[in-house]
PDB file of N, CA and C in Angstrom:
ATOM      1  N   UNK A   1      77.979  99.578  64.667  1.00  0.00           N
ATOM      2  CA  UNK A   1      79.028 100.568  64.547  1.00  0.00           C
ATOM      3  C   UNK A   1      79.741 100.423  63.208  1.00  0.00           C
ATOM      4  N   UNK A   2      80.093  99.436  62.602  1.00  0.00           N
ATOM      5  CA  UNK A   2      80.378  98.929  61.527  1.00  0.00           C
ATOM      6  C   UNK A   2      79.669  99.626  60.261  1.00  0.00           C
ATOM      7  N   UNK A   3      78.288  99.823  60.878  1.00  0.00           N
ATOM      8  CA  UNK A   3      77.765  99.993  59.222  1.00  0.00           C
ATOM      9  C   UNK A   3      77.961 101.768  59.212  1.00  0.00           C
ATOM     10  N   UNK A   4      77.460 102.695  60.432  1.00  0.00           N
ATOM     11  CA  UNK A   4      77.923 103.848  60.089  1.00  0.00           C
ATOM     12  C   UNK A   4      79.307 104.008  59.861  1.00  0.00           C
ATOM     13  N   UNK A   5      80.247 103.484  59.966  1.00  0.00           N
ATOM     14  CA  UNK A   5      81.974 103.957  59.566  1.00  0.00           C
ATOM     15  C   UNK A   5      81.881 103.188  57.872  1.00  0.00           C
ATOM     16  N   UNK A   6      81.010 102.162  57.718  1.00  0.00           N
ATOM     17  CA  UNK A   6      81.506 101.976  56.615  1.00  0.00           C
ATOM     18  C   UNK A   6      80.563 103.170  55.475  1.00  0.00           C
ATOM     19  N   UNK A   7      79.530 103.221  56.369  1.00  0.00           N
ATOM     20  CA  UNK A   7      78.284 104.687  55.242  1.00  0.00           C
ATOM     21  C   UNK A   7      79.112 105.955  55.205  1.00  0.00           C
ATOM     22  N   UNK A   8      80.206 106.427  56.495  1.00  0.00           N
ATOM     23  CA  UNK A   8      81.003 107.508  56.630  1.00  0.00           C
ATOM     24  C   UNK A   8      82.246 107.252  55.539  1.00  0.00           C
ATOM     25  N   UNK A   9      82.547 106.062  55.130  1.00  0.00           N
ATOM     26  CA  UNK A   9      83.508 105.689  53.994  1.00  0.00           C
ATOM     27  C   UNK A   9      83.343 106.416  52.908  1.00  0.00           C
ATOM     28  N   UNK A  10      82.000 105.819  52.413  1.00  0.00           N
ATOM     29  CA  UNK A  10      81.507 105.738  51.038  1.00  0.00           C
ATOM     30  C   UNK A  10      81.181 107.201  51.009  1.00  0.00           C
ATOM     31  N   UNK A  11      80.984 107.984  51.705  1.00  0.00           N
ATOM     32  CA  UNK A  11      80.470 109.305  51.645  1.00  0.00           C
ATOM     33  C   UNK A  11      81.602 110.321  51.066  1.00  0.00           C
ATOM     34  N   UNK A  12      82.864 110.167  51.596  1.00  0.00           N
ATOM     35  CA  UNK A  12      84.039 110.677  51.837  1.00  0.00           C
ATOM     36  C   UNK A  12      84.103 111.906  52.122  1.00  0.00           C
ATOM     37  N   UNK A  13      85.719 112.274  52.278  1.00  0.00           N
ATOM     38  CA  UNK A  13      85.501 114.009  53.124  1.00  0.00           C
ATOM     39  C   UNK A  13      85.313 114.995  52.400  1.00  0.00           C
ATOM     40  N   UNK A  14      84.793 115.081  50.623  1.00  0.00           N
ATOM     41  CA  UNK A  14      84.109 116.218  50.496  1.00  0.00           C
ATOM     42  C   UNK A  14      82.935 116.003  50.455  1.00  0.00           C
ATOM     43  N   UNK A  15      82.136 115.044  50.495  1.00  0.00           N
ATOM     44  CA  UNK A  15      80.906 114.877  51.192  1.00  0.00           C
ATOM     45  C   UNK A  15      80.593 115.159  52.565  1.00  0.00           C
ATOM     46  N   UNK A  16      81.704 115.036  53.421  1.00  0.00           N
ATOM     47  CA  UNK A  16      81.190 115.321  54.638  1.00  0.00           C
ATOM     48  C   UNK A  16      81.626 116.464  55.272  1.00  0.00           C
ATOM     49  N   UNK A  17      82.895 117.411  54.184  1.00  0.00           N
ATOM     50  CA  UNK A  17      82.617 118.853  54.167  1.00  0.00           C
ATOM     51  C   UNK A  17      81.175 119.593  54.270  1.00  0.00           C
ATOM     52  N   UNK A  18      80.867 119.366  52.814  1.00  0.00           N
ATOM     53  CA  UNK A  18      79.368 119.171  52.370  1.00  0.00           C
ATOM     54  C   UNK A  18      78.512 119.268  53.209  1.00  0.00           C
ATOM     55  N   UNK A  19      77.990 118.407  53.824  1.00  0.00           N
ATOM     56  CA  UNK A  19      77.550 117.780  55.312  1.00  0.00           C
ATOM     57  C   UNK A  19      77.585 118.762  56.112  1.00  0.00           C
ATOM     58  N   UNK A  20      78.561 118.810  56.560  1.00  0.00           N
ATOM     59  CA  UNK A  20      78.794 120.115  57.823  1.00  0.00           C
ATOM     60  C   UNK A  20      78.773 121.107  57.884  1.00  0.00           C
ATOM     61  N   UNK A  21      79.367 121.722  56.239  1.00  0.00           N
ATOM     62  CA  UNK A  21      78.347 123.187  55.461  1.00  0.00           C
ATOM     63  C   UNK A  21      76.912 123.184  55.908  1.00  0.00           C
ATOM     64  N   UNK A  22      76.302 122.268  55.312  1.00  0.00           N
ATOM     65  CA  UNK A  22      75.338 122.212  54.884  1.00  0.00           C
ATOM     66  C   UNK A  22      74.357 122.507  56.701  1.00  0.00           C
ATOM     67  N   UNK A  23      74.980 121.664  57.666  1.00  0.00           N
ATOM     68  CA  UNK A  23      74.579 122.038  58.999  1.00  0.00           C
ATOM     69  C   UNK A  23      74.377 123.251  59.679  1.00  0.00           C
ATOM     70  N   UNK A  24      76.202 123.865  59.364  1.00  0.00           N
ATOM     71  CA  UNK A  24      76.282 124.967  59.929  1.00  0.00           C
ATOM     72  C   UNK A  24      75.388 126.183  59.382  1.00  0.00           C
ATOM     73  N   UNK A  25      74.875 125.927  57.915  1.00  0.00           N
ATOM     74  CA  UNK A  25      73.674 127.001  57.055  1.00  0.00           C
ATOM     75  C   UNK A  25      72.182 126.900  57.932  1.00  0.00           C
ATOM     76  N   UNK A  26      72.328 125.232  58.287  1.00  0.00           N
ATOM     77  CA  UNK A  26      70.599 125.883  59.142  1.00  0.00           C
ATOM     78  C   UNK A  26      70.845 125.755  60.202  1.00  0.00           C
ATOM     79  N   UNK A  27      71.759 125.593  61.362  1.00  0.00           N
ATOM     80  CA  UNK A  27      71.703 126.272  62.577  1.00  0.00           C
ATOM     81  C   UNK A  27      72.183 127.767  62.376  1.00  0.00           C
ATOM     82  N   UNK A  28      72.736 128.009  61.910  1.00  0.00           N
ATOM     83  CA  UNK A  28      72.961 129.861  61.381  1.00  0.00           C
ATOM     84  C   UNK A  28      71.394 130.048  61.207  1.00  0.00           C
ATOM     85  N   UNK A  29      70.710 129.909  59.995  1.00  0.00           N
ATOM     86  CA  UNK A  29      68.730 130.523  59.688  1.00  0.00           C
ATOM     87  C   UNK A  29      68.048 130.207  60.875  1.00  0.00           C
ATOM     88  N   UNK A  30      68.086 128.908  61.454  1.00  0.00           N
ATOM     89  CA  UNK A  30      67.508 128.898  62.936  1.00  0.00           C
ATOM     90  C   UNK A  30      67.963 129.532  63.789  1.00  0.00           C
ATOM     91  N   UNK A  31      68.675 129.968  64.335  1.00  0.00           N
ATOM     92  CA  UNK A  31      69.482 131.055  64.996  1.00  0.00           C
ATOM     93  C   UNK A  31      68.523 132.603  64.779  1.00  0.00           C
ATOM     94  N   UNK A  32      68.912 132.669  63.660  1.00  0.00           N
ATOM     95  CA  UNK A  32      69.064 133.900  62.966  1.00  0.00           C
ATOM     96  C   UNK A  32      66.987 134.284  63.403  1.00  0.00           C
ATOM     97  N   UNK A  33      66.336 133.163  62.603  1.00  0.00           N
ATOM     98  CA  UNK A  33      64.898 133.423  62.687  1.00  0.00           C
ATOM     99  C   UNK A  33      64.351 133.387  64.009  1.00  0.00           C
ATOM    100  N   UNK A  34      65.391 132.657  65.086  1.00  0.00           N
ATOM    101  CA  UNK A  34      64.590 132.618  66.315  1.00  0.00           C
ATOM    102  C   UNK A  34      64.909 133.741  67.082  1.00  0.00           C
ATOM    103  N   UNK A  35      65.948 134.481  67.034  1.00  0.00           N
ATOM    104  CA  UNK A  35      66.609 136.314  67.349  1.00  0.00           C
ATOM    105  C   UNK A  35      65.394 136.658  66.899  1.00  0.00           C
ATOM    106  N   UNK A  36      65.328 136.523  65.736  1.00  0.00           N
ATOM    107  CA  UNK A  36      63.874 137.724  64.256  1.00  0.00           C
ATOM    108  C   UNK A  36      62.826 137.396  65.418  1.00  0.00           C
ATOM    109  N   UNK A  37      62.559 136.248  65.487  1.00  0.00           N
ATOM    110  CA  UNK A  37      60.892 136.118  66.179  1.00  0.00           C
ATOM    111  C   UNK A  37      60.876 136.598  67.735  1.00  0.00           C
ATOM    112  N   UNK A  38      62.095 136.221  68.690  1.00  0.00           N
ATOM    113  CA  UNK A  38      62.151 137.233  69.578  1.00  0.00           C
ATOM    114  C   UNK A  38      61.948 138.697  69.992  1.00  0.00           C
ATOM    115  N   UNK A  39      62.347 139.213  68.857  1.00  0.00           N
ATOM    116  CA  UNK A  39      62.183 140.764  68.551  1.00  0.00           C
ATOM    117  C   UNK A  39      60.949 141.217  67.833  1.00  0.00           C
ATOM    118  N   UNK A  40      60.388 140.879  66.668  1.00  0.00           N
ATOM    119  CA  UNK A  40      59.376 140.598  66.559  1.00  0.00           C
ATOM    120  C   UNK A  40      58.064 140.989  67.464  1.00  0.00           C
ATOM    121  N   UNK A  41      57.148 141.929  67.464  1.00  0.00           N
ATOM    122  CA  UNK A  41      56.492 141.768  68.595  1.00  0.00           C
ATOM    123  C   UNK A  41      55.106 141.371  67.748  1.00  0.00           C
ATOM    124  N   UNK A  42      53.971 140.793  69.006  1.00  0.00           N
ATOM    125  CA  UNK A  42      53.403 139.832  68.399  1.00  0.00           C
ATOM    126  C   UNK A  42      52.004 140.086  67.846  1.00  0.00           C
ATOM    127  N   UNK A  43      51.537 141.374  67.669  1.00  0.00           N
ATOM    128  CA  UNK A  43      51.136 141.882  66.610  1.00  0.00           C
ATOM    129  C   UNK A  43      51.172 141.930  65.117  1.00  0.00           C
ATOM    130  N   UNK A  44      52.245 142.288  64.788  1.00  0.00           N
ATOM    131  CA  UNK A  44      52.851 142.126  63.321  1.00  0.00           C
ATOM    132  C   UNK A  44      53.613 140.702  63.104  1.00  0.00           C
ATOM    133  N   UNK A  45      53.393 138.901  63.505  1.00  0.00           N
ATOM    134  CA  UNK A  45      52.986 138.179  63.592  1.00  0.00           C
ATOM    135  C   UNK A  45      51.822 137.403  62.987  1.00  0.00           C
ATOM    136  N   UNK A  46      51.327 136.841  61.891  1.00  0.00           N
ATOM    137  CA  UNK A  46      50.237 135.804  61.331  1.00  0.00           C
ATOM    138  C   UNK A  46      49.563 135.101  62.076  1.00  0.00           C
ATOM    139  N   UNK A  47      50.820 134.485  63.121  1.00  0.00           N
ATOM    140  CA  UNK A  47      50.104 133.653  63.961  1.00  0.00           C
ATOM    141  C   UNK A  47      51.114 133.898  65.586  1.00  0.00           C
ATOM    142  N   UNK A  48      50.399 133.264  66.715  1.00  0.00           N
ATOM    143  CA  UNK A  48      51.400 133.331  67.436  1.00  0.00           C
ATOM    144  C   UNK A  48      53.089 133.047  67.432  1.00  0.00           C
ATOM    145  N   UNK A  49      53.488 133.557  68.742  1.00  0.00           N
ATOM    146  CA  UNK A  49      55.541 132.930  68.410  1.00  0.00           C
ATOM    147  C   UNK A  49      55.249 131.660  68.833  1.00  0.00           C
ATOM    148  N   UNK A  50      54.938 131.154  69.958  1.00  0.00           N
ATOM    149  CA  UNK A  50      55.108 129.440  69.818  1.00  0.00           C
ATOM    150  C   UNK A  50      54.832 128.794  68.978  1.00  0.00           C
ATOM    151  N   UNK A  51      53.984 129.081  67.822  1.00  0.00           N
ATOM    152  CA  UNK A  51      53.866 128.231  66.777  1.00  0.00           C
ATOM    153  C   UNK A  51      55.200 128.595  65.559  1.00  0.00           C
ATOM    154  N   UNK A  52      55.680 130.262  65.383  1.00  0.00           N
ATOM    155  CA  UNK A  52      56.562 130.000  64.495  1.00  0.00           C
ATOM    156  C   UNK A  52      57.823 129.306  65.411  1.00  0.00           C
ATOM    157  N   UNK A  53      58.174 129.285  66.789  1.00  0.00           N
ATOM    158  CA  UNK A  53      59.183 128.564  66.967  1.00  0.00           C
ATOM    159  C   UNK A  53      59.156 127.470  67.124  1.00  0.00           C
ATOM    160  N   UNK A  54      57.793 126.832  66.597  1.00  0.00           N
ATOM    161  CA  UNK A  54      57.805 125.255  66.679  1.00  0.00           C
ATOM    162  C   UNK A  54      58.482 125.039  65.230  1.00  0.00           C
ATOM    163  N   UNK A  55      57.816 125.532  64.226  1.00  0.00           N
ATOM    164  CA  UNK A  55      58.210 125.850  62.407  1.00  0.00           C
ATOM    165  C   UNK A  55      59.777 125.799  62.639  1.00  0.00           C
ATOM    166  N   UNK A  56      60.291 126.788  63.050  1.00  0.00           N
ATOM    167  CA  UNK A  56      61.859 127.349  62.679  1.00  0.00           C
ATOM    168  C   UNK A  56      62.683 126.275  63.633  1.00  0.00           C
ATOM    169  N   UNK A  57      62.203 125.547  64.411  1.00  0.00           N
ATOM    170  CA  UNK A  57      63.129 124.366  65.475  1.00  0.00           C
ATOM    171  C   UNK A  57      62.702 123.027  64.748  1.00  0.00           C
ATOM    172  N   UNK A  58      61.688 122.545  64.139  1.00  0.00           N
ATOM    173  CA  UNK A  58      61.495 121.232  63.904  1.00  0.00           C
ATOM    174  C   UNK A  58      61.065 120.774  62.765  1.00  0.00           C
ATOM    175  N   UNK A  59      61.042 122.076  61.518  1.00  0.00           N
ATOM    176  CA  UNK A  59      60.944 121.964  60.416  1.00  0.00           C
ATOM    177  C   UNK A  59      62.306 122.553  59.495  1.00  0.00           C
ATOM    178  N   UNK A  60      62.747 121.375  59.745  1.00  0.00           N
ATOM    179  CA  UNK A  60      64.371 121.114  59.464  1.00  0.00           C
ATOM    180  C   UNK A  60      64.920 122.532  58.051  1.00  0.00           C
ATOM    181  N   UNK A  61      65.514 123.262  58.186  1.00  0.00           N
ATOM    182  CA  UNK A  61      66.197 123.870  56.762  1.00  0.00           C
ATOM    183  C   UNK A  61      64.759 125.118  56.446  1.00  0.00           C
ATOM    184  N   UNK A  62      63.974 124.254  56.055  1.00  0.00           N
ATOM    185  CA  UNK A  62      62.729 125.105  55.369  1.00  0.00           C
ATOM    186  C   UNK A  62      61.672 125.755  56.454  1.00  0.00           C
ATOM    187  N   UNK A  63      61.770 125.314  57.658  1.00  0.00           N
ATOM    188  CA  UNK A  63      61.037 126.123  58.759  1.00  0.00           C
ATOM    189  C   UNK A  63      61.629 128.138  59.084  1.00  0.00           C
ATOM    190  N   UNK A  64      62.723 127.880  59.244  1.00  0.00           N
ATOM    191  CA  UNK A  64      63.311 129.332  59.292  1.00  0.00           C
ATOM    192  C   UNK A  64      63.117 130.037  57.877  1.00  0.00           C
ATOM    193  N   UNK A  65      63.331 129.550  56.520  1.00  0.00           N
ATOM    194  CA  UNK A  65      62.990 129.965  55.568  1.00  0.00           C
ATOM    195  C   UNK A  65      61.518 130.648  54.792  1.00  0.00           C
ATOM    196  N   UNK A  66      60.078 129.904  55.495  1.00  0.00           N
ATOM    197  CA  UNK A  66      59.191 130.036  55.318  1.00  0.00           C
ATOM    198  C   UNK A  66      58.806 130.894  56.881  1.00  0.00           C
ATOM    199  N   UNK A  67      59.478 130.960  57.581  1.00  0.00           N
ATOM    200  CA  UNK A  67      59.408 132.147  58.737  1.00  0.00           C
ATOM    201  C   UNK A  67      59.665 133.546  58.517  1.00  0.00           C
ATOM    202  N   UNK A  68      60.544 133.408  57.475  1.00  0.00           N
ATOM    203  CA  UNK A  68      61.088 134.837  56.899  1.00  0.00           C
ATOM    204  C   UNK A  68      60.219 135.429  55.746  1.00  0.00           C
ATOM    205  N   UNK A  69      59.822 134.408  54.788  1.00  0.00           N
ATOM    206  CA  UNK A  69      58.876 134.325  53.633  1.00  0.00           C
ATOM    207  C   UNK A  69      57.544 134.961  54.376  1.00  0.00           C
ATOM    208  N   UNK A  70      57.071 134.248  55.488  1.00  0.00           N
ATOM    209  CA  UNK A  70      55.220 134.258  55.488  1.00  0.00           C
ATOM    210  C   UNK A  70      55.131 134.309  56.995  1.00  0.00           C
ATOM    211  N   UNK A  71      55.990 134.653  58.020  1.00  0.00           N
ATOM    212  CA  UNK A  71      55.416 135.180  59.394  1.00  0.00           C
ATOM    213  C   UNK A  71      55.094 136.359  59.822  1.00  0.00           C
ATOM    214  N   UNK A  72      55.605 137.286  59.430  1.00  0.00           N
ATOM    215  CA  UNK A  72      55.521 138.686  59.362  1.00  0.00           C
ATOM    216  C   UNK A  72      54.515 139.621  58.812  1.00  0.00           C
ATOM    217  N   UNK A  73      53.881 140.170  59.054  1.00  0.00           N
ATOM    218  CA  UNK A  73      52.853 141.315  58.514  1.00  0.00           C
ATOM    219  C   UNK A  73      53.797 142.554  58.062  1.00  0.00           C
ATOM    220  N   UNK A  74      53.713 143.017  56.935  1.00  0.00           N
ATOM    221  CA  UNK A  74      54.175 144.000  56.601  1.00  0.00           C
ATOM    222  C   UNK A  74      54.136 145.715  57.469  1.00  0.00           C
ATOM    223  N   UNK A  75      54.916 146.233  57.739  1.00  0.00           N
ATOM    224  CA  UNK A  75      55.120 147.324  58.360  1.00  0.00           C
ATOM    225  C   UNK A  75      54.307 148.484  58.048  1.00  0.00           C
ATOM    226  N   UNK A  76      53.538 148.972  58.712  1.00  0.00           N
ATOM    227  CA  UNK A  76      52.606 149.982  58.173  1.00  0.00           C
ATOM    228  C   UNK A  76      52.925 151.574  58.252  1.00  0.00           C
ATOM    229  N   UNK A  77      52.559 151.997  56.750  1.00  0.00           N
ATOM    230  CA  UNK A  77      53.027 153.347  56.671  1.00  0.00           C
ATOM    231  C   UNK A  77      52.118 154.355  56.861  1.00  0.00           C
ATOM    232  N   UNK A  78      52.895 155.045  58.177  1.00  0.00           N
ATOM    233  CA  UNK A  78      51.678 156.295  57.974  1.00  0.00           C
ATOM    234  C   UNK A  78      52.175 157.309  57.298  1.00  0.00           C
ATOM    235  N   UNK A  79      51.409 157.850  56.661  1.00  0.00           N
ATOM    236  CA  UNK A  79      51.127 158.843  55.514  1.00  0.00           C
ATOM    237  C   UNK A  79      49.909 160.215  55.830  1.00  0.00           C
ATOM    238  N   UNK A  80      50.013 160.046  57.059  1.00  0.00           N
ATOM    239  CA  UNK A  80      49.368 161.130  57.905  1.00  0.00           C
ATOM    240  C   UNK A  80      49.530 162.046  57.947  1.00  0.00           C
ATOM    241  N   UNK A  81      49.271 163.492  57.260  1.00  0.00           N
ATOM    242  CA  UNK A  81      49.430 164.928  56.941  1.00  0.00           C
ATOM    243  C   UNK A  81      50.667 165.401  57.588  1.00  0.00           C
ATOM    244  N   UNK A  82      50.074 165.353  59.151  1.00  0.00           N
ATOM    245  CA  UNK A  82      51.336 165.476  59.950  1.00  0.00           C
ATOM    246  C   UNK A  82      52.720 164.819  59.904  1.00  0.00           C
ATOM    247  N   UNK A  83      52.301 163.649  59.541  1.00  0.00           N
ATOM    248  CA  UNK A  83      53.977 162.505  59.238  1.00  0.00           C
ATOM    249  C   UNK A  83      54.478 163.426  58.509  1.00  0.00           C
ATOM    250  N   UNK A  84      53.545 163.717  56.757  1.00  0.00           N
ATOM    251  CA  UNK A  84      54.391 164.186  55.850  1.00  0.00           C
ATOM    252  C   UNK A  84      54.956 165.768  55.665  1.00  0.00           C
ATOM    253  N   UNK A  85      54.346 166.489  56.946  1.00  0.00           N
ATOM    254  CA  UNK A  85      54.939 167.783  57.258  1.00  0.00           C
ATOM    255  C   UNK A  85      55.935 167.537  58.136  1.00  0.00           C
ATOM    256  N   UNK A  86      56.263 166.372  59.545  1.00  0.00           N
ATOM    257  CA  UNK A  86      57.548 166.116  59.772  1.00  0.00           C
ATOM    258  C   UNK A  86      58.675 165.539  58.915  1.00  0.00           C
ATOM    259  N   UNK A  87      58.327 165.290  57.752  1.00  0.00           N
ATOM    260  CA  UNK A  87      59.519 164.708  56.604  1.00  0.00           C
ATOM    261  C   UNK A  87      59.249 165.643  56.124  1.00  0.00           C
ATOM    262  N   UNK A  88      58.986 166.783  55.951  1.00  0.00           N
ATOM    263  CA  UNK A  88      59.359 167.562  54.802  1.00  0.00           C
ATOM    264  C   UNK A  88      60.530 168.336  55.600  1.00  0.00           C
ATOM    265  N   UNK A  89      60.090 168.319  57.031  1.00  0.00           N
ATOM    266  CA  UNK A  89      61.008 169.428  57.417  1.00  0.00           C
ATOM    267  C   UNK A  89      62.309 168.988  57.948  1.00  0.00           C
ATOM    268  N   UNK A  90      62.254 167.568  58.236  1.00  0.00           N
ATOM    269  CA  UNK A  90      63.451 166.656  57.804  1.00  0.00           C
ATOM    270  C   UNK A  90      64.790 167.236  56.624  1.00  0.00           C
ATOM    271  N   UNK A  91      64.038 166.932  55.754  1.00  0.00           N
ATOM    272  CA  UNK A  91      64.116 167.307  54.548  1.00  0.00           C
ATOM    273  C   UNK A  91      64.849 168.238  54.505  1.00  0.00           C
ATOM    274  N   UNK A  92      64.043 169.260  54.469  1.00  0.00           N
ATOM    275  CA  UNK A  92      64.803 170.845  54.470  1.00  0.00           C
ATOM    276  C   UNK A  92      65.970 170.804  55.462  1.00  0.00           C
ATOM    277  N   UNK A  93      66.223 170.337  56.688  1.00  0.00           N
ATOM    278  CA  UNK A  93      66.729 170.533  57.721  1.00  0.00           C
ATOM    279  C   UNK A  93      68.258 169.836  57.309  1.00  0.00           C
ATOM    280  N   UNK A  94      68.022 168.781  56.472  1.00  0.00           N
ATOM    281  CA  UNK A  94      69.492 167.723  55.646  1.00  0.00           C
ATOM    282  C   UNK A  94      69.738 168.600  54.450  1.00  0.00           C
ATOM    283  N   UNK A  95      68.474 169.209  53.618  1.00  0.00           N
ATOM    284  CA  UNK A  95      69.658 169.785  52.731  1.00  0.00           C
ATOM    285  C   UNK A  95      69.936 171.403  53.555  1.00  0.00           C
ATOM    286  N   UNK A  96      69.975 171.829  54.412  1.00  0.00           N
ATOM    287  CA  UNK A  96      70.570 173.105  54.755  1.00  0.00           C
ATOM    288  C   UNK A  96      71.874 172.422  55.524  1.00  0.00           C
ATOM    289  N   UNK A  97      71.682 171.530  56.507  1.00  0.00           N
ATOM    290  CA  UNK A  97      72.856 170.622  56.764  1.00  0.00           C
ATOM    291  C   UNK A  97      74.061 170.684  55.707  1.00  0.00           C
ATOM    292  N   UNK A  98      73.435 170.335  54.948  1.00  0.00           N
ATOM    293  CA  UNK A  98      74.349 169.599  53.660  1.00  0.00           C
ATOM    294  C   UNK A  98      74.724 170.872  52.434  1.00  0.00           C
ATOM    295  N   UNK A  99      74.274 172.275  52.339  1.00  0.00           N
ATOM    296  CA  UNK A  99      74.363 173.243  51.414  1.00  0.00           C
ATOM    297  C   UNK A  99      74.238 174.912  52.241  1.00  0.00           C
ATOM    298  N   UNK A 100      74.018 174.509  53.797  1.00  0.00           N
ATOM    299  CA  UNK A 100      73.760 175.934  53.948  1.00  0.00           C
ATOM    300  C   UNK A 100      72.365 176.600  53.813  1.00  0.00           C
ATOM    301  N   UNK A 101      72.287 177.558  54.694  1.00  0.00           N
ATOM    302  CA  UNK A 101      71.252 178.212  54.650  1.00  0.00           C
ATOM    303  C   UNK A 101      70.838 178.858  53.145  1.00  0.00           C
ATOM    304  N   UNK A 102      69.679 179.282  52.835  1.00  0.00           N
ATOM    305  CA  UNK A 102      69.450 179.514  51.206  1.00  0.00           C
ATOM    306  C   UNK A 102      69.162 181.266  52.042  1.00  0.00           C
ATOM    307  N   UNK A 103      69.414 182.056  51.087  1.00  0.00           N
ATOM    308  CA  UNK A 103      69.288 183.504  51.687  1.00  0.00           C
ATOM    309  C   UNK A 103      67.568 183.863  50.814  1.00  0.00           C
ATOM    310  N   UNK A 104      67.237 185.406  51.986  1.00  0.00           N
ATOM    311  CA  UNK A 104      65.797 185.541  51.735  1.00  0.00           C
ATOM    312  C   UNK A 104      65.258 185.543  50.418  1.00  0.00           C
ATOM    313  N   UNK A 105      66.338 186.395  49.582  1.00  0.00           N
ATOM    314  CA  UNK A 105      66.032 187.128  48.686  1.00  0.00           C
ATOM    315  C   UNK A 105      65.981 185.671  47.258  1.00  0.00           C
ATOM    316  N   UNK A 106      66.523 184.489  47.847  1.00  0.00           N
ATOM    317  CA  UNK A 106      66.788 183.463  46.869  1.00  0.00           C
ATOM    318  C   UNK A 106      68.389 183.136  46.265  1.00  0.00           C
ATOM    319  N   UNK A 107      68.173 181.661  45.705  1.00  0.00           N
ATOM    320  CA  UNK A 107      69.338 181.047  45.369  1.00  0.00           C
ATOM    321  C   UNK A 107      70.961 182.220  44.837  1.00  0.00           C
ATOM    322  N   UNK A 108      70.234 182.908  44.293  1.00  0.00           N
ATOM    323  CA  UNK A 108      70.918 183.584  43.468  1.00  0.00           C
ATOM    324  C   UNK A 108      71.629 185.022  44.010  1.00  0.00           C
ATOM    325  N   UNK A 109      71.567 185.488  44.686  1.00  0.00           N
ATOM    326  CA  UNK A 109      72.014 186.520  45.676  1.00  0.00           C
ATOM    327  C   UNK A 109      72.822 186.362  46.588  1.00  0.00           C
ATOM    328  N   UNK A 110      73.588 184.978  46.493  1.00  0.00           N
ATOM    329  CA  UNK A 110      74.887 184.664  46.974  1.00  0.00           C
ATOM    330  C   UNK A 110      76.047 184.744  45.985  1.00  0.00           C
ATOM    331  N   UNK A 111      75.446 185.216  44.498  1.00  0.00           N
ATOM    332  CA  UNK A 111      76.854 185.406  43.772  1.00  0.00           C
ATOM    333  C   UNK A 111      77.243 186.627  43.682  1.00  0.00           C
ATOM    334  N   UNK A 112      76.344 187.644  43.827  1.00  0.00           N
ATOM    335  CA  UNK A 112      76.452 189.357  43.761  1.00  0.00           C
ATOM    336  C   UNK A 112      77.279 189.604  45.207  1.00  0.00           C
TER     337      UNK A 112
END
């Protein structure tokens, strides 16, 4: 008991500010990555979740970090004719939202 109070000495309390920062940063990323991998479904995944929640629980600091880096498969875009005729009409639908209907005849036949 002696030798940790005297190692807690030498450290002092902005070291062991420090310290407890430094704790509360990776139970916050472990936290944080084990929510992510919950939600996560396990498709878009590298490898299974029991293996990244072995990573993000017992690979201290840098497990949640390299979970965020390299577990994930990137989100895939469809770009499917149809997608891009429902965004166009998106589109149109925010700027008439946002400016009003445009009249038949064109832009310009709202100043006459």
């Amino acid at each position: 008991m002696n030798e940790i109070t005297s190692a807690l000495d030498s450290v002092g309390t902005a070291g062991l500010v420090g310290i407890g920062l430094l704790f509360l940063v990776e139970i916050a990323l472990m936290v944080t990555a084990l929510v992510s991998l919950l939600r996560t479904p396990a498709e878009r995944l590298r490898a299974p979740k029991w293996v990244w929640a072995l990573v993000v629980v017992f690979v201290n600091m840098i497990g949640p970090i390299v979970y965020f880096a390299l577990a994930r498969k990137p989100a895939a875009v469809d770009l499917t004719p149809a997608y891009r005729s429902e965004q166009a009409k998106s589109s149109e639908t925010v700027a008439d939202l946002l400016y009003g209907d445009v009249p038949a005849d064109g832009p310009d036949s709202r100043t006459s």
